[in-house]
N, C-alpha and C. Protein backbone atom coordinates (compact mmCIF):
# COMPACT_ATOMS: atom_id res chain seq x y z
N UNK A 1 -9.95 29.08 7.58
CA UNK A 1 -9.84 27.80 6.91
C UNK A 1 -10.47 27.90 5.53
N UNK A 2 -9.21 27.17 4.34
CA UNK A 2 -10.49 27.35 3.27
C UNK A 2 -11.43 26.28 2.66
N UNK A 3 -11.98 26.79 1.92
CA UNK A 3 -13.25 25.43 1.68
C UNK A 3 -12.60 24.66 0.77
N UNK A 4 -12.59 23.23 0.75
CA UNK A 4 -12.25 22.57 -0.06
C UNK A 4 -13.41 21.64 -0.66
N UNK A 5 -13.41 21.00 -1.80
CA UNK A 5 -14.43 20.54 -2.42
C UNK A 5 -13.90 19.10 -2.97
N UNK A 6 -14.84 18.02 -2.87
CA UNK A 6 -13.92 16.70 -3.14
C UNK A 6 -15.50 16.37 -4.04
N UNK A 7 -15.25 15.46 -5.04
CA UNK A 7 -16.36 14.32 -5.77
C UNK A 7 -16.58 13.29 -4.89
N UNK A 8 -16.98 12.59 -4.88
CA UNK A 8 -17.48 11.09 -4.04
C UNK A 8 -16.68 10.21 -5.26
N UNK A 9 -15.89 9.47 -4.59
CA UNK A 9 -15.27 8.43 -5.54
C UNK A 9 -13.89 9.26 -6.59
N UNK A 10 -13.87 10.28 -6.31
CA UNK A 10 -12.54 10.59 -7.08
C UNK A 10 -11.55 9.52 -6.91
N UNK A 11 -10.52 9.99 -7.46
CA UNK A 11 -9.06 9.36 -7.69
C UNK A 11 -7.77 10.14 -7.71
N UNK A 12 -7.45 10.31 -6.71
CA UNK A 12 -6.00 10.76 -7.06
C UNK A 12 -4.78 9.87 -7.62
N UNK A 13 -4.58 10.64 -8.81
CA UNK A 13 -2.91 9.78 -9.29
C UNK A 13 -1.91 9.60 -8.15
N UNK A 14 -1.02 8.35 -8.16
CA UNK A 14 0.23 8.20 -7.34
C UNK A 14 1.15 8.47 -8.50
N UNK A 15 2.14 8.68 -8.12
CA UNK A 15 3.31 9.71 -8.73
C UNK A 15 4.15 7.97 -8.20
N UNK A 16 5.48 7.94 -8.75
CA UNK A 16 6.49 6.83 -8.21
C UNK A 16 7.28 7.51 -6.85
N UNK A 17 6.18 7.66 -6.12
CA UNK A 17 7.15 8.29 -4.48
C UNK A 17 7.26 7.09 -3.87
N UNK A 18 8.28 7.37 -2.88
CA UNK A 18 8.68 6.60 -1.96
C UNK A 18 7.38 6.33 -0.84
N UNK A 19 6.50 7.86 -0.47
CA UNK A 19 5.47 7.68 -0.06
C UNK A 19 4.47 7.10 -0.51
N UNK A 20 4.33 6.67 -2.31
CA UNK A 20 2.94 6.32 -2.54
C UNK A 20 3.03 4.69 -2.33
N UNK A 21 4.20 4.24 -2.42
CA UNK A 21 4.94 3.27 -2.39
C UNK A 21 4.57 2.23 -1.02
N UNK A 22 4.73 3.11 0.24
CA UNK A 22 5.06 2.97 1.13
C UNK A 22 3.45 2.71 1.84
N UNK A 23 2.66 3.67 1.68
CA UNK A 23 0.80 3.71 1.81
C UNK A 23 0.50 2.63 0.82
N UNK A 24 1.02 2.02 -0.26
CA UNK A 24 0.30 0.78 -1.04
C UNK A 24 0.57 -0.29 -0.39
N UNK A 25 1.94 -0.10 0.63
CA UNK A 25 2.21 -1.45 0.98
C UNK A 25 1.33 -1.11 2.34
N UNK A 26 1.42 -0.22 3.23
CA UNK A 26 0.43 -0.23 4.28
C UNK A 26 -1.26 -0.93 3.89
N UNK A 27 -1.66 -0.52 2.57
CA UNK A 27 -2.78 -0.50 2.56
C UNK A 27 -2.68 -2.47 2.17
N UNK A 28 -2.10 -2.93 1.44
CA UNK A 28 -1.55 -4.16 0.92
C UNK A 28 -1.68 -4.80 2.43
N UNK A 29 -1.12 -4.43 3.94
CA UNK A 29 -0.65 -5.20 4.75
C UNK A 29 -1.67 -5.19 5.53
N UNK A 30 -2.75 -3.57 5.41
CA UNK A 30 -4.47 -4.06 6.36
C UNK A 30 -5.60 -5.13 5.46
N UNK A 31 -5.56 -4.84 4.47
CA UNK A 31 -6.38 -5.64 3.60
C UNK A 31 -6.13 -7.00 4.24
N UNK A 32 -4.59 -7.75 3.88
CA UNK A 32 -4.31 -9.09 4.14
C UNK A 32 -4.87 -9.24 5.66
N UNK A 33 -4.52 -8.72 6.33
CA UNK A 33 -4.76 -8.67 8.33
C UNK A 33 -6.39 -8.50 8.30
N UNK A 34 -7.08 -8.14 7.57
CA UNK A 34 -8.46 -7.91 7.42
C UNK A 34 -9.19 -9.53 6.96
N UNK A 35 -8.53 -9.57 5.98
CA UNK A 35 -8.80 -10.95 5.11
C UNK A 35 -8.93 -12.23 6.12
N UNK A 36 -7.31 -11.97 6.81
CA UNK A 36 -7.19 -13.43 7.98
C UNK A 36 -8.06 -13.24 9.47
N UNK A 37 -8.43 -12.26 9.74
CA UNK A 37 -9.44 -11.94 10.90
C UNK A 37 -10.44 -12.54 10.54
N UNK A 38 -11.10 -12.39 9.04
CA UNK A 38 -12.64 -12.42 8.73
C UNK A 38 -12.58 -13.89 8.25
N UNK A 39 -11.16 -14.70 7.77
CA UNK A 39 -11.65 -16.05 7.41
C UNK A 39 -12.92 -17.10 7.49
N UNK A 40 -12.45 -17.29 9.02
CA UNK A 40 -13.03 -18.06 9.68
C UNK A 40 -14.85 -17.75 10.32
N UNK A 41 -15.07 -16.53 10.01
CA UNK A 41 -16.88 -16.07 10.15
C UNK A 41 -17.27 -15.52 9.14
N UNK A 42 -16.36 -15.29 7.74
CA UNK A 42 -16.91 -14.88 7.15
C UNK A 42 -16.43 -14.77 5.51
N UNK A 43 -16.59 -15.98 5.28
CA UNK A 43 -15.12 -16.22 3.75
C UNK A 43 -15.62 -15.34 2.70
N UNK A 44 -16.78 -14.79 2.33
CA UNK A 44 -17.15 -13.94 1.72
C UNK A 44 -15.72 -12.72 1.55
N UNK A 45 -16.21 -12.26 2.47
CA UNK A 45 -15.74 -10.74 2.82
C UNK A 45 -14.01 -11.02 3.09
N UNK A 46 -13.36 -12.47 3.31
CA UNK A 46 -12.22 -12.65 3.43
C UNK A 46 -11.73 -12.27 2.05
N UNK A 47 -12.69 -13.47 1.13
CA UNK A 47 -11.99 -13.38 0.49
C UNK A 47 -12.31 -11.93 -0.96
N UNK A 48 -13.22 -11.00 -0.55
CA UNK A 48 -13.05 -9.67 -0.80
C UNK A 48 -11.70 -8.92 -0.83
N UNK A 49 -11.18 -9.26 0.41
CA UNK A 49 -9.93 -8.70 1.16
C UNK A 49 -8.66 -8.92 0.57
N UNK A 50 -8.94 -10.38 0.33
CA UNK A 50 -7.81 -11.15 -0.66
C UNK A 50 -8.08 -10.25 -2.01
N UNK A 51 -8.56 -10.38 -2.74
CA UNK A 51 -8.64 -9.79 -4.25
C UNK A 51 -8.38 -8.15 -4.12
N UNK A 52 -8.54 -7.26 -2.76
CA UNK A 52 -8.18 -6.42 -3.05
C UNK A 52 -6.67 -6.23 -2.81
N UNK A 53 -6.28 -7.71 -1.70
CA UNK A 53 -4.65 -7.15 -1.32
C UNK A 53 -4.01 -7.66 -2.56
N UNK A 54 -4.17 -8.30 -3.56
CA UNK A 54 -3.62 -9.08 -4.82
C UNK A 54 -3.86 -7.84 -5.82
N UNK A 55 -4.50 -7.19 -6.12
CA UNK A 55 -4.40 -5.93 -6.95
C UNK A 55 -4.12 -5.00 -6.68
N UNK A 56 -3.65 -4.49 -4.92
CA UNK A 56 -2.67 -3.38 -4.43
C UNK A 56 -1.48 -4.02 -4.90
N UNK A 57 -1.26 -5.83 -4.46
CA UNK A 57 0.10 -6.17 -5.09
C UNK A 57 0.69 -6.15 -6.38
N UNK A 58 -0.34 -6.50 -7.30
CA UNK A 58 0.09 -6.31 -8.88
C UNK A 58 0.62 -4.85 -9.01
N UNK A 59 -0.39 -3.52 -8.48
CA UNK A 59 -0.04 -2.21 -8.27
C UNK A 59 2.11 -2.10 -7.97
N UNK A 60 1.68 -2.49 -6.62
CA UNK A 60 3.38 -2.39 -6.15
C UNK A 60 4.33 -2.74 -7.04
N UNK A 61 3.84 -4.36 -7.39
CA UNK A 61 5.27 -4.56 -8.81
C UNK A 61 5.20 -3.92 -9.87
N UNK A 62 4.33 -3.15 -10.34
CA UNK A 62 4.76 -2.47 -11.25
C UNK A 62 5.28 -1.53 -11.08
N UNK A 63 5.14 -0.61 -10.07
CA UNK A 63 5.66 0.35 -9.53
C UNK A 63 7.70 -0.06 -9.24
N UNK A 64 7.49 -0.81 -8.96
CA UNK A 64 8.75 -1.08 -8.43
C UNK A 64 9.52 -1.73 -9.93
N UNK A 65 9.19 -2.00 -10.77
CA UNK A 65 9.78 -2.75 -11.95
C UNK A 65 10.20 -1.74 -12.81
């Protein structure tokens, strides 16, 4: 096996794939399901959830435009 080496907090670029596409909307659809679980004990952190699924979404339309 070989060694691989990562930073803490890197970033990998998305390319316009069908896959990166496809993981923004996955990630877009746990955030929201995260958001509506935590509403109701915890609007803080809901609405964390919200602002991050609204800037995976801005992400997607541009991608798609």
């Amino acid at each position: 096996m070989e060694n691989q080496y990562c930073k803490v907090g890197s970033v990998t670029p998305l390319t316009n794939g069908s896959k990166e596409l496809s993981f923004l909307e996955y990630q877009y659809k746990s955030f929201m399901d995260k958001a509506t679980s935590k509403k109701h004990s915890d609007s803080k952190l809901a609405e964390f959830f919200e602002l991050k699924a609204a800037k995976i979404q801005k992400i997607i339309q541009t991608l798609t435009n």
